[in-house]
Protein backbone atom coordinates (compact mmCIF):
# COMPACT_ATOMS: atom_id res chain seq x y z
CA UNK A 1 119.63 96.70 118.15
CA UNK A 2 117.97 100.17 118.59
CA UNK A 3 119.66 102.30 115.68
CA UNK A 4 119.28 100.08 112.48
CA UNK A 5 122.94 99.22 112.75
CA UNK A 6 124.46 95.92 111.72
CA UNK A 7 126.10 93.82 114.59
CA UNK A 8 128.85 94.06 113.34
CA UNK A 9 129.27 97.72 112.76
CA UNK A 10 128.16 98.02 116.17
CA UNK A 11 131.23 95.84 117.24
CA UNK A 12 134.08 98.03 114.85
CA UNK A 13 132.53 101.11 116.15
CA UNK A 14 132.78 100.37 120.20
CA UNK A 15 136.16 98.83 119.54
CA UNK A 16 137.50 101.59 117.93
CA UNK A 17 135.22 103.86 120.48
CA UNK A 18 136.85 101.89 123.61
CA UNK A 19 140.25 101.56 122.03
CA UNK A 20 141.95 104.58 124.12
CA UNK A 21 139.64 103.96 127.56
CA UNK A 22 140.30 101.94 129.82
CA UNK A 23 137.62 98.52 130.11
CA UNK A 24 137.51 96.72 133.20
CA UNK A 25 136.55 93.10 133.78
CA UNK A 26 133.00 92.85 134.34
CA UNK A 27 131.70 89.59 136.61
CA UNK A 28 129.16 88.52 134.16
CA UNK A 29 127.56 84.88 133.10
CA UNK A 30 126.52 84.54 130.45
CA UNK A 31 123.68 82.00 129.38
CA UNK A 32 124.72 79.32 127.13
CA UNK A 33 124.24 79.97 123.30
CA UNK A 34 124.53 83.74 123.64
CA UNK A 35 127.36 84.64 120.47
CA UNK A 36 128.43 87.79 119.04
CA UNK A 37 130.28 86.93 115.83
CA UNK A 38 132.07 89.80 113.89
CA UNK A 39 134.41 90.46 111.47
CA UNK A 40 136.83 93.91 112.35
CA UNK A 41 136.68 96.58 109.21
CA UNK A 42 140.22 97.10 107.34
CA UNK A 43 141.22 100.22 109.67
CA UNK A 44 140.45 97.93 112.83
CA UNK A 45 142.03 95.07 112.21
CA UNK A 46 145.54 97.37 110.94
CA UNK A 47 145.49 98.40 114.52
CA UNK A 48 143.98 95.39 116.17
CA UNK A 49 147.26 93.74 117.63
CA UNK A 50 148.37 96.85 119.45
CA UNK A 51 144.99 97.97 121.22
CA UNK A 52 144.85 94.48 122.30
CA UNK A 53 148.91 95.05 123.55
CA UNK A 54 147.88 98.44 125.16
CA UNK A 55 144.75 96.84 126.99
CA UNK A 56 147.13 94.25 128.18
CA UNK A 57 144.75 92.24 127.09
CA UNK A 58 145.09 88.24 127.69
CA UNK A 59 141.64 86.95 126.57
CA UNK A 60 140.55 88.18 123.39
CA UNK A 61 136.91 86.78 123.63
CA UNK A 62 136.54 88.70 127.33
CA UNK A 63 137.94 91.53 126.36
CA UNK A 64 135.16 91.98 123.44
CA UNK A 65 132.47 90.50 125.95
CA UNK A 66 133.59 93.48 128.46
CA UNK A 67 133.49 96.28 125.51
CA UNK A 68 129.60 95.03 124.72
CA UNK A 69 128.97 95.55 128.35
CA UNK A 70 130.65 98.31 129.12
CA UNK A 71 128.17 99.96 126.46
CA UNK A 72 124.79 98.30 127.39
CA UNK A 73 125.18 99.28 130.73
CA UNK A 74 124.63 102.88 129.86
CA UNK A 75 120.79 104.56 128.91
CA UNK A 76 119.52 104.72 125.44
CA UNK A 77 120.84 108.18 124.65
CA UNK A 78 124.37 107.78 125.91
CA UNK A 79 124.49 104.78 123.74
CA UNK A 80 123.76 106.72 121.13
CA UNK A 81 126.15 109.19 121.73
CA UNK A 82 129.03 105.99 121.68
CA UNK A 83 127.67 104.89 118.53
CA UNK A 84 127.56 108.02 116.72
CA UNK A 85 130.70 109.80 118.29
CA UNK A 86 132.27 111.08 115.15
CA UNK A 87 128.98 113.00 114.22
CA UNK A 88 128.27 114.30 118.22
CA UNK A 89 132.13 115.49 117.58
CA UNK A 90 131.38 117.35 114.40
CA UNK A 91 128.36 118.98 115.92
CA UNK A 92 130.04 120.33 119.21
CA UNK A 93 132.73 122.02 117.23
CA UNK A 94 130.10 123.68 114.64
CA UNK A 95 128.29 124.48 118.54
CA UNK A 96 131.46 125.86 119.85
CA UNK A 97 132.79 127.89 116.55
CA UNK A 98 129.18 129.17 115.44
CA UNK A 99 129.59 127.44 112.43
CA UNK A 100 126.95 126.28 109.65
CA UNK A 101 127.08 122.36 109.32
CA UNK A 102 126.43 120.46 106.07
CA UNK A 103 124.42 116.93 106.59
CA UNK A 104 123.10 114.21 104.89
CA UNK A 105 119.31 113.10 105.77
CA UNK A 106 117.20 111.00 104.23
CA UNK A 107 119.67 110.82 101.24
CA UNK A 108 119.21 114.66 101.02
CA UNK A 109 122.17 117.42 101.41
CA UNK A 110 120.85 119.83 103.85
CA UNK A 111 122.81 122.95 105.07
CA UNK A 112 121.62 123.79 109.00
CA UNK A 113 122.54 126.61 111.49
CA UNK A 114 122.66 124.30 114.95
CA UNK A 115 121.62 125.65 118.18
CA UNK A 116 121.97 123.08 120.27
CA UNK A 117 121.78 119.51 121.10
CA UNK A 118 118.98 118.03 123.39
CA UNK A 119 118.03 114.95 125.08
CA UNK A 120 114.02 114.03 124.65
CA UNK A 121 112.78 113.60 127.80
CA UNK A 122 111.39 109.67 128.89
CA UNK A 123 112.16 108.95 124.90
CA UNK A 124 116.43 108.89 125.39
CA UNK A 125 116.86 109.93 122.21
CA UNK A 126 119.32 112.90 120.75
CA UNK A 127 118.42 115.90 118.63
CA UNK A 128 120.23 118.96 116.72
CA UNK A 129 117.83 121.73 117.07
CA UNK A 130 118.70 123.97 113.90
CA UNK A 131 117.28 126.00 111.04
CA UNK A 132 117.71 124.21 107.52
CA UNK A 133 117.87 126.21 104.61
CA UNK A 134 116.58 123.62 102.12
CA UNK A 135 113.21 123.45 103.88
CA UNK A 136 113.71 127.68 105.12
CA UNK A 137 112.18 126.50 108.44
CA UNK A 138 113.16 125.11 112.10
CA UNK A 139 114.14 121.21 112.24
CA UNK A 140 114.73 118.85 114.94
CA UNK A 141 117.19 116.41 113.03
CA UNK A 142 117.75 113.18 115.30
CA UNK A 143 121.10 112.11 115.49
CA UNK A 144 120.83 108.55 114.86
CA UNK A 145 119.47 109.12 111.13
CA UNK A 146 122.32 111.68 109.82
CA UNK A 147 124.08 109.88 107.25
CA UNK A 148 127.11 112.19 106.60
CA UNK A 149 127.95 116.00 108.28
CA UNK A 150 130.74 118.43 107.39
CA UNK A 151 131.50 121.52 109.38
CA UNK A 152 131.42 124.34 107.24
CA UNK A 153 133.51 127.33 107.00
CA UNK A 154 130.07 129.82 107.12
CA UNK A 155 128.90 131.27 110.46
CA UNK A 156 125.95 130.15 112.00
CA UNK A 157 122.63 132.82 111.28
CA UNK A 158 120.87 133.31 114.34
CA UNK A 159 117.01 134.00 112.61
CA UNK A 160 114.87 134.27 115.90
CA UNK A 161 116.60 133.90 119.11
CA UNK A 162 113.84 134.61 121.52
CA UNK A 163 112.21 131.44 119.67
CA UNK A 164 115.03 129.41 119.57
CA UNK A 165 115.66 129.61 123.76
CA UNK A 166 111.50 129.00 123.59
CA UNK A 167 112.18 126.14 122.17
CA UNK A 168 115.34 125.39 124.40
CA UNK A 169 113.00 125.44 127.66
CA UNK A 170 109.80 123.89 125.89
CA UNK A 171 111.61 121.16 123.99
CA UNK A 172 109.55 118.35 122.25
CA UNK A 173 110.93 116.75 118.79
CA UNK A 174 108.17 117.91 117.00
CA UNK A 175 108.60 121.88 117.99
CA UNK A 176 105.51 121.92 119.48
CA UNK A 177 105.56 125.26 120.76
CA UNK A 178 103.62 127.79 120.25
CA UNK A 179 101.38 125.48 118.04
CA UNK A 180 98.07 124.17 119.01
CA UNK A 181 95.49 121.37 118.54
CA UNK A 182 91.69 121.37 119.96
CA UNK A 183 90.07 117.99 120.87
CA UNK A 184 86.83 116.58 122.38
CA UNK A 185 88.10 113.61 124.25
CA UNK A 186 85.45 111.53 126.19
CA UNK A 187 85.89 109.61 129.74
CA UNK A 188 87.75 106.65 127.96
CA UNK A 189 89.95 109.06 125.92
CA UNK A 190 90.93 110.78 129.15
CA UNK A 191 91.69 107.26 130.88
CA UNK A 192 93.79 106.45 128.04
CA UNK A 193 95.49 109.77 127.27
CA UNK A 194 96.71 109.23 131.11
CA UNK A 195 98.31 105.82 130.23
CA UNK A 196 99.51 106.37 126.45
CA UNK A 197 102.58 108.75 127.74
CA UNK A 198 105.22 108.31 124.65
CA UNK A 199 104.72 111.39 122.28
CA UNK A 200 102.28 113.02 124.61
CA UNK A 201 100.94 116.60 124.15
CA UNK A 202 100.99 118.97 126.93
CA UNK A 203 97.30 120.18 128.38
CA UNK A 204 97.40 123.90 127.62
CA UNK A 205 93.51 124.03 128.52
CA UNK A 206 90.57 122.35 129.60
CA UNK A 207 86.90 122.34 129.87
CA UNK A 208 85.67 119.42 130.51
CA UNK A 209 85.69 117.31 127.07
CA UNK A 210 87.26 120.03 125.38
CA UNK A 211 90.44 120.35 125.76
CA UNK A 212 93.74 122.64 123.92
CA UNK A 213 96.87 121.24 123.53
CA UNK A 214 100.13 122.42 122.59
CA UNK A 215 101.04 120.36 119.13
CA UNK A 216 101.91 120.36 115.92
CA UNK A 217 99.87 118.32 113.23
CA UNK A 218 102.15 115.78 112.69
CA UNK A 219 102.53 115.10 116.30
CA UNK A 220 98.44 114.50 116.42
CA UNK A 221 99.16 112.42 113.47
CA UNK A 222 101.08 110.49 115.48
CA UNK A 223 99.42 110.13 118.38
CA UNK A 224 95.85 110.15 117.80
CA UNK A 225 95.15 107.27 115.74
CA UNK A 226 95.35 105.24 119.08
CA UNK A 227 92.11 106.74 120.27
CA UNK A 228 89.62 106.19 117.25
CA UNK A 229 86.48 107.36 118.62
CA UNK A 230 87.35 108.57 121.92
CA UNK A 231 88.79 111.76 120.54
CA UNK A 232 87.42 114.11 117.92
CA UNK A 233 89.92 116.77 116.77
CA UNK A 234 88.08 119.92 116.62
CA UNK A 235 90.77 122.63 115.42
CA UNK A 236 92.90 123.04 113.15
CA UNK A 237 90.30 122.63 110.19
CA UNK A 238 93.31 121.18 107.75
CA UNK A 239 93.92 118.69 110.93
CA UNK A 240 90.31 117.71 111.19
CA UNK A 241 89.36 116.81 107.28
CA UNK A 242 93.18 114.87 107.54
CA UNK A 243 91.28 112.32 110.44
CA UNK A 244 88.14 112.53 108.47
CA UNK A 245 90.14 111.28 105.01
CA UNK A 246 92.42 108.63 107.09
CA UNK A 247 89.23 107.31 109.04
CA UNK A 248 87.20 106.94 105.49
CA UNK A 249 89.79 105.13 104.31
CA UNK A 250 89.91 102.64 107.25
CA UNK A 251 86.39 102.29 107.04
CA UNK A 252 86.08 101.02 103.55
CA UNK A 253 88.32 98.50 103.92
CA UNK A 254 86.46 96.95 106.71
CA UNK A 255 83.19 97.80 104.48
């Protein structure tokens, strides 16, 4: 599965996410050997007899089989939203109110100011655009990796807004805006920078090899690595040594 969830989670959290919607029955075959074994959580299985007596439900197995479905029939970031519809919840109230929201991320407790939710475009996945106060800077937390959220009782602080709707119309997960990286890319880079589309940097400039991009560092980091010699980063300077240090390092090991 995509978001480093357990089968069976998965299957308690679309049953209890499909337990007041209505599921038809889907004409599907199924290949033999294809099983989904799970065991329903406490809460679940307290309430499992009478979602099954609400569904009407007269075949337990295809009911389950039309719940799986029902979900994988949807894109990534929809899917996302099903599995994670308690913390999409939390986050349109603190939208709606104004409100500060408390999270836990990478086993940290961070308190944000959210601005809005957003949808990466050809990567399907879902973002909180907001301004955390642990790291006093802008953050694109992805949904999928928040571990815990509380709405607080605190108003939201609005630090910049004309960057914040920036960002809003510009939107990468790596805040890209405004930020920029120059290269030397040769014929090959160029072929491949056309093909390699996932986490691609927009083309601010060109002239000829050299090109200006808008991105961050740790986009480039990202990105980059792909194209060993058939892109020199140019500017920033603290980019630049970064490539020289990582590429040393690759070196003597083949060395």
């Amino acid at each position: 599965m995509y978001f480093n969830i357990l089968t069976g989670e998965i299957g308690n959290k679309l049953f209890n996410y499909y337990s007041n919607k209505d599921v038809e029955n889907l004409d599907i075959k199924l290949s033999k050997g294809e099983i989904i074994q799970f065991n329903l959580n406490k809460s679940n299985d307290e309430l499992y007899y009478i979602i099954l007596k609400e569904h009407e439900v007269q075949n337990e197995a295809e009911f389950f089989r039309n719940i799986f479905f029902k979900y994988l029939d949807n894109p990534r970031y929809i899917r996302e939203r099903i599995l994670f519809s308690e913390i999409f919840e939390k986050l349109e109230i603190a939208l709606k109110e104004k409100k500060k929201v408390n999270i836990k991320y990478s086993r940290e407790i961070r308190t944000i100011n959210p601005y809005f939710l957003k949808v990466t475009p050809g990567e399907d996945r879902n973002y909180i655009f907001s301004y955390c106060e642990k790291n006093e800077d802008y953050r694109n937390y992805r949904i999928a990796n928040i571990e815990n959220i509380s709405v607080s009782k605190y108003n939201v602080e609005i630090k910049d807004l004309e960057y914040i709707n920036n960002i809003n119309k510009n939107f990468d997960p790596f805040l890209s805006f405004g930020r920029n990286v120059k290269i030397k890319i040769n014929e090959e880079g160029q072929r491949l920078f056309e093909r390699v589309i996932l986490n691609r940097p927009k083309v601010l400039e060109k002239d000829r090899n050299i090109w200006v991009l808008e991105c961050t560092n740790r986009l480039a980091k990202i990105y980059f690595p792909q194209f060993l010699s058939n892109v020199e980063i140019l500017e920033p300077l603290d980019l630049r040594e970064w490539f020289k240090k990582e590429l040393k390092k690759s070196l003597d090991i083949y060395l």
